[in-house]
N, C-alpha and C. Protein backbone atom coordinates (compact mmCIF):
# COMPACT_ATOMS: atom_id res chain seq x y z
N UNK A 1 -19.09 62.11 -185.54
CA UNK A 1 -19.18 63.54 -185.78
C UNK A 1 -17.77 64.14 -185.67
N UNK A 2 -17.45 64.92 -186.78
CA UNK A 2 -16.17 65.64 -186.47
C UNK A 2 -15.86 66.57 -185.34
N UNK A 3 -14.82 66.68 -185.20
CA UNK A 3 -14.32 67.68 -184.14
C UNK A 3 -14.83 69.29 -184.92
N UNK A 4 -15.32 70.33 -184.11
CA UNK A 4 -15.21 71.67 -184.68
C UNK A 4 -14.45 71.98 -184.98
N UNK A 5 -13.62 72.83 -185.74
CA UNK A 5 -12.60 73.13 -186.55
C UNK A 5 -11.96 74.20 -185.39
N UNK A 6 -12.46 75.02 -184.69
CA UNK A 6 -11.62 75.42 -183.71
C UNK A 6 -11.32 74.92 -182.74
N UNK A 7 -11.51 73.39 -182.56
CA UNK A 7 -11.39 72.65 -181.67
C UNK A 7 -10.76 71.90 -182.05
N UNK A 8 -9.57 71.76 -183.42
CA UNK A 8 -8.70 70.61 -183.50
C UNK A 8 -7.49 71.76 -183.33
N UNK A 9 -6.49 70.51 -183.19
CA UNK A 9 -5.05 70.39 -182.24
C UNK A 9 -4.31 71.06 -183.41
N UNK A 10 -3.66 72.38 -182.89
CA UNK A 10 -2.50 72.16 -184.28
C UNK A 10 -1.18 71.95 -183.63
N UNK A 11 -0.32 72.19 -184.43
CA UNK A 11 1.24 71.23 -184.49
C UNK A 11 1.31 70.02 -184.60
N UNK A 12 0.15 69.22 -185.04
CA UNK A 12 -0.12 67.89 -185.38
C UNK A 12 1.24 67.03 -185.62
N UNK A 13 2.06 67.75 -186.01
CA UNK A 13 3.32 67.51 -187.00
C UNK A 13 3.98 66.97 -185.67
N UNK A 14 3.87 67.10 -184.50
CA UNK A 14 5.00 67.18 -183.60
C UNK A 14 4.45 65.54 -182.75
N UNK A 15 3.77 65.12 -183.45
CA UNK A 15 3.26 63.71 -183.03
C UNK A 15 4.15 62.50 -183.79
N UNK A 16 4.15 63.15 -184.87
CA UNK A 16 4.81 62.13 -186.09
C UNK A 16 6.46 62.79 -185.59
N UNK A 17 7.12 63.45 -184.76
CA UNK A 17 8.64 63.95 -184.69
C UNK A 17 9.00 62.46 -183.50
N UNK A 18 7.97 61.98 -182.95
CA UNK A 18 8.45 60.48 -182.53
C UNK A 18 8.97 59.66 -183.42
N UNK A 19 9.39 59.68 -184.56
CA UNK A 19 9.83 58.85 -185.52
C UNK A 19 10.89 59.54 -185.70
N UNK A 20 11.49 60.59 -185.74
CA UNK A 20 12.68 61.00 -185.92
C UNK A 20 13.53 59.94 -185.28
N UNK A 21 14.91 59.23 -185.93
CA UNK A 21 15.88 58.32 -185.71
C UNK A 21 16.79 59.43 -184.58
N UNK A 22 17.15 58.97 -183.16
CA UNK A 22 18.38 59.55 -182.84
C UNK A 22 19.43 58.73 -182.19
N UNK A 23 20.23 59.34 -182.25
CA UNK A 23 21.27 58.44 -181.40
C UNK A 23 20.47 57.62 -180.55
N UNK A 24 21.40 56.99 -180.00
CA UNK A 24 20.91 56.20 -178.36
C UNK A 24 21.02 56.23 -177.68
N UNK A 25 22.11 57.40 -177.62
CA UNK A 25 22.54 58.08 -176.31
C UNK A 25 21.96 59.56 -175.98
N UNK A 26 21.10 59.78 -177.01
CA UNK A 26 20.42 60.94 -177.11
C UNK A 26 19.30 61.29 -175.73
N UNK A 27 19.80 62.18 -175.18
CA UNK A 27 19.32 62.13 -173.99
C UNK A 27 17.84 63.68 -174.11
N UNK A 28 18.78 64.86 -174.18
CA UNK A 28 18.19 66.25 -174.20
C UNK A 28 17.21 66.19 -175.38
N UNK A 29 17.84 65.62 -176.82
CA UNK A 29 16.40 65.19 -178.19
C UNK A 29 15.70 64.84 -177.70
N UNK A 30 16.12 63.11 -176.81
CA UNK A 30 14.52 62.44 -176.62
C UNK A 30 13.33 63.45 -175.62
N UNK A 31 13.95 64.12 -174.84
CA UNK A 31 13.43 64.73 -173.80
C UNK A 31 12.20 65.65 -174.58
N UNK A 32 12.74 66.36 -175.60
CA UNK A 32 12.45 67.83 -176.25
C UNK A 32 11.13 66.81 -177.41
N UNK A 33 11.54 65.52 -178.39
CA UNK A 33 10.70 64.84 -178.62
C UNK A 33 9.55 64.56 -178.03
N UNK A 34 9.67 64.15 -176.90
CA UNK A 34 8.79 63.44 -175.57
C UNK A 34 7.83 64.35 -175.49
N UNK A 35 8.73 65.73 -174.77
CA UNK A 35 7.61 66.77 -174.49
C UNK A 35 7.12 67.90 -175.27
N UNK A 36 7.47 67.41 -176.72
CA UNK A 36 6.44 68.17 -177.88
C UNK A 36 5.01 67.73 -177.83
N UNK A 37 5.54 66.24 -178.04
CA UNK A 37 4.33 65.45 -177.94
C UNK A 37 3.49 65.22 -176.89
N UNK A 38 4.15 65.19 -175.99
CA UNK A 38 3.13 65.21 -175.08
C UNK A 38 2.42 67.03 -174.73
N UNK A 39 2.98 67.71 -175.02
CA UNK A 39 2.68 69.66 -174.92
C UNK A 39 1.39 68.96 -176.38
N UNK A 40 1.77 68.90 -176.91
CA UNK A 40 0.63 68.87 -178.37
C UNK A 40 -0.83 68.28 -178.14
N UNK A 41 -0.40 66.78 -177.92
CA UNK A 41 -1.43 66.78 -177.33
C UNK A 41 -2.34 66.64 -176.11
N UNK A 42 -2.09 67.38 -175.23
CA UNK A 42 -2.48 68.07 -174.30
C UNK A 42 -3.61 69.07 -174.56
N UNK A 43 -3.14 69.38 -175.35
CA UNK A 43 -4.51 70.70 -176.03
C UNK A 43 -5.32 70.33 -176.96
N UNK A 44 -5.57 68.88 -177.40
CA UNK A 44 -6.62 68.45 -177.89
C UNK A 44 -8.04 69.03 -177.48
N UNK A 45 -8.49 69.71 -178.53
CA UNK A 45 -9.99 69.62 -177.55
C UNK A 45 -10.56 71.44 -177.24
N UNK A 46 -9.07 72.17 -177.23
CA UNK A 46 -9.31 73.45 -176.54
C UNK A 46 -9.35 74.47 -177.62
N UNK A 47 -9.74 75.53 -177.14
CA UNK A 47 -9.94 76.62 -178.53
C UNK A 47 -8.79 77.09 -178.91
N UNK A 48 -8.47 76.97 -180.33
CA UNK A 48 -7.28 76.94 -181.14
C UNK A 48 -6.51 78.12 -181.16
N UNK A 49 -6.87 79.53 -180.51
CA UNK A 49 -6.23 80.48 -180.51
C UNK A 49 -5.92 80.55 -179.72
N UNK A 50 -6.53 80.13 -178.18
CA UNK A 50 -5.72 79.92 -176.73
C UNK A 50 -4.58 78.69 -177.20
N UNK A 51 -4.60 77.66 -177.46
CA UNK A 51 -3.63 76.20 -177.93
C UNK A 51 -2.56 76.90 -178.30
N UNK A 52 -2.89 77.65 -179.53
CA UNK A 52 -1.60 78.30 -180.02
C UNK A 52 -1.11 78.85 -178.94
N UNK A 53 -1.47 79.85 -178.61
CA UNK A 53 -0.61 80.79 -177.60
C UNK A 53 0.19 80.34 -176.45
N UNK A 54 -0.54 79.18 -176.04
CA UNK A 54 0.16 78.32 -174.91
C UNK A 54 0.93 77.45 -174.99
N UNK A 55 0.62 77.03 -176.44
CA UNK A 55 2.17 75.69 -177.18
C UNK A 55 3.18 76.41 -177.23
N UNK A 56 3.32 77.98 -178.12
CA UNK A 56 4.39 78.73 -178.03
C UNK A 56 4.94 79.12 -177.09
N UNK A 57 4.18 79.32 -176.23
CA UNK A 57 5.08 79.89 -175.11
C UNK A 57 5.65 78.65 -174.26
N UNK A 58 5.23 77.74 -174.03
CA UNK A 58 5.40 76.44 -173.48
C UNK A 58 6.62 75.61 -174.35
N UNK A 59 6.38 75.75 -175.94
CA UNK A 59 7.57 75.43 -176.42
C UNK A 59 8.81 76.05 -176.53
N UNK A 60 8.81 77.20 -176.46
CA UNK A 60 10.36 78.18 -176.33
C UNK A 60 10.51 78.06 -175.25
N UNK A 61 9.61 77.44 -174.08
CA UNK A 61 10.53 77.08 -172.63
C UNK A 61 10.98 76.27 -172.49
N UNK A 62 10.75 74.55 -172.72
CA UNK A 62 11.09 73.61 -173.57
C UNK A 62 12.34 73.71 -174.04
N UNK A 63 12.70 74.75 -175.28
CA UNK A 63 13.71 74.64 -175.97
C UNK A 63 15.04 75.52 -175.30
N UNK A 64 13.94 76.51 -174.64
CA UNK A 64 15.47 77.55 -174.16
C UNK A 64 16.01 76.27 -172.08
N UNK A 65 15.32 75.61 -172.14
CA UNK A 65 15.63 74.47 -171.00
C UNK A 65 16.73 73.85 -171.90
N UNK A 66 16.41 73.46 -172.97
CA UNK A 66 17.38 72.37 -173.92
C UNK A 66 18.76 72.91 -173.72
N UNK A 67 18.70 74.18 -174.41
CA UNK A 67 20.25 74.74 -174.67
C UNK A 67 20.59 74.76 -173.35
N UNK A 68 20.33 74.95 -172.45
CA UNK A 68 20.62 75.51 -171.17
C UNK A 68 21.37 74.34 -170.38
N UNK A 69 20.56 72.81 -170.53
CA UNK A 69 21.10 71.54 -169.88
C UNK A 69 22.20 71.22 -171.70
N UNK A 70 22.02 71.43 -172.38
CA UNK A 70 23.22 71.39 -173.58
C UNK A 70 24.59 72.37 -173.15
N UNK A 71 23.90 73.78 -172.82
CA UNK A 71 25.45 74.59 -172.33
C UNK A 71 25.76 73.74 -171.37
N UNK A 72 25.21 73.24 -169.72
CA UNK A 72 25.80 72.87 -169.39
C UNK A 72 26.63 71.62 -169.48
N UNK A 73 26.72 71.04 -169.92
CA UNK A 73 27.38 69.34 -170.86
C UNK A 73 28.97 70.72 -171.76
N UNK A 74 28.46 71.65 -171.88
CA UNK A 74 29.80 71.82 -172.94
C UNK A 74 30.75 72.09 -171.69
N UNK A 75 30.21 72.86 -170.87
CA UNK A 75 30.77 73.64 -169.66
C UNK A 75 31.49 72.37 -169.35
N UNK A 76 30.75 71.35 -169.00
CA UNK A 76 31.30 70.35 -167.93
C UNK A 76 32.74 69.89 -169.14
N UNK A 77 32.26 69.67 -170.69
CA UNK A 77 32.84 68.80 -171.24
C UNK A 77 34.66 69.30 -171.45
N UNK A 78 34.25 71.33 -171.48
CA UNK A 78 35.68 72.30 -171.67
C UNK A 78 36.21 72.00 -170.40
N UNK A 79 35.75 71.59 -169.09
CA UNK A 79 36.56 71.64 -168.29
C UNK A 79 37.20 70.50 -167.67
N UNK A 80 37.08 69.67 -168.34
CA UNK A 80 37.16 67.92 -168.25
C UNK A 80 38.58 68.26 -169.41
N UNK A 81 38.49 68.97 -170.36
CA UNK A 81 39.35 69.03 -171.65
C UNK A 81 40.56 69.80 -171.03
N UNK A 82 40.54 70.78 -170.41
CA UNK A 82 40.91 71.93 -169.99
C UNK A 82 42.67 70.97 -168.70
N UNK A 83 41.61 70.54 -167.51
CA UNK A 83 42.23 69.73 -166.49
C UNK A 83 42.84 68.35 -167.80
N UNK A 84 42.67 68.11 -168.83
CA UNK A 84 43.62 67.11 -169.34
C UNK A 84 44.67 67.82 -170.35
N UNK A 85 44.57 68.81 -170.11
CA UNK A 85 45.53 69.61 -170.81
C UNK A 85 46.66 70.18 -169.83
N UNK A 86 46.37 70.07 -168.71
CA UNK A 86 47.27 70.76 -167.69
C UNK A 86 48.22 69.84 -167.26
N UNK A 87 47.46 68.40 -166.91
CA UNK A 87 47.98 67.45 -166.51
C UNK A 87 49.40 67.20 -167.05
């Protein structure tokens, strides 16, 4: 028997973003990969207008975490650049 139609998962798409190729040193992608997929499907099952509302908000926290451990890597990386410039 099929699933009810307000009872399937959307962002389906973010299951298949495990196949995206990245570096290998890709640390913050794999992370943001990892926990699409795992945020996605998590809400298998639940009513599709609550899912939505809680992937979005759950994913812009996710992403605004990303930039945040990304600023810090530049921070660290200008001041690593900075002290070899003085030297």
């Amino acid at each position: 028997m099929a699933p009810h139609p307000e009872e399937t998962a959307d962002f389906s798409a973010f299951s298949k973003m495990r196949r995206i190729p990245l570096d290998p040193e890709s640390v913050i992608g794999r992370e943001l990969l990892d926990g699409f997929v795992e945020f996605d499907e998590s809400f298998t099952g639940h009513s599709r207008i609550w899912a939505v509302v809680v992937k979005l908000i759950g994913l812009t926290a996710m992403c605004s975490k990303a930039v945040i451990d990304l600023e810090k890597q530049v921070i660290e990386l200008r001041r690593e650049l900075r002290s070899r410039d003085k030297a």
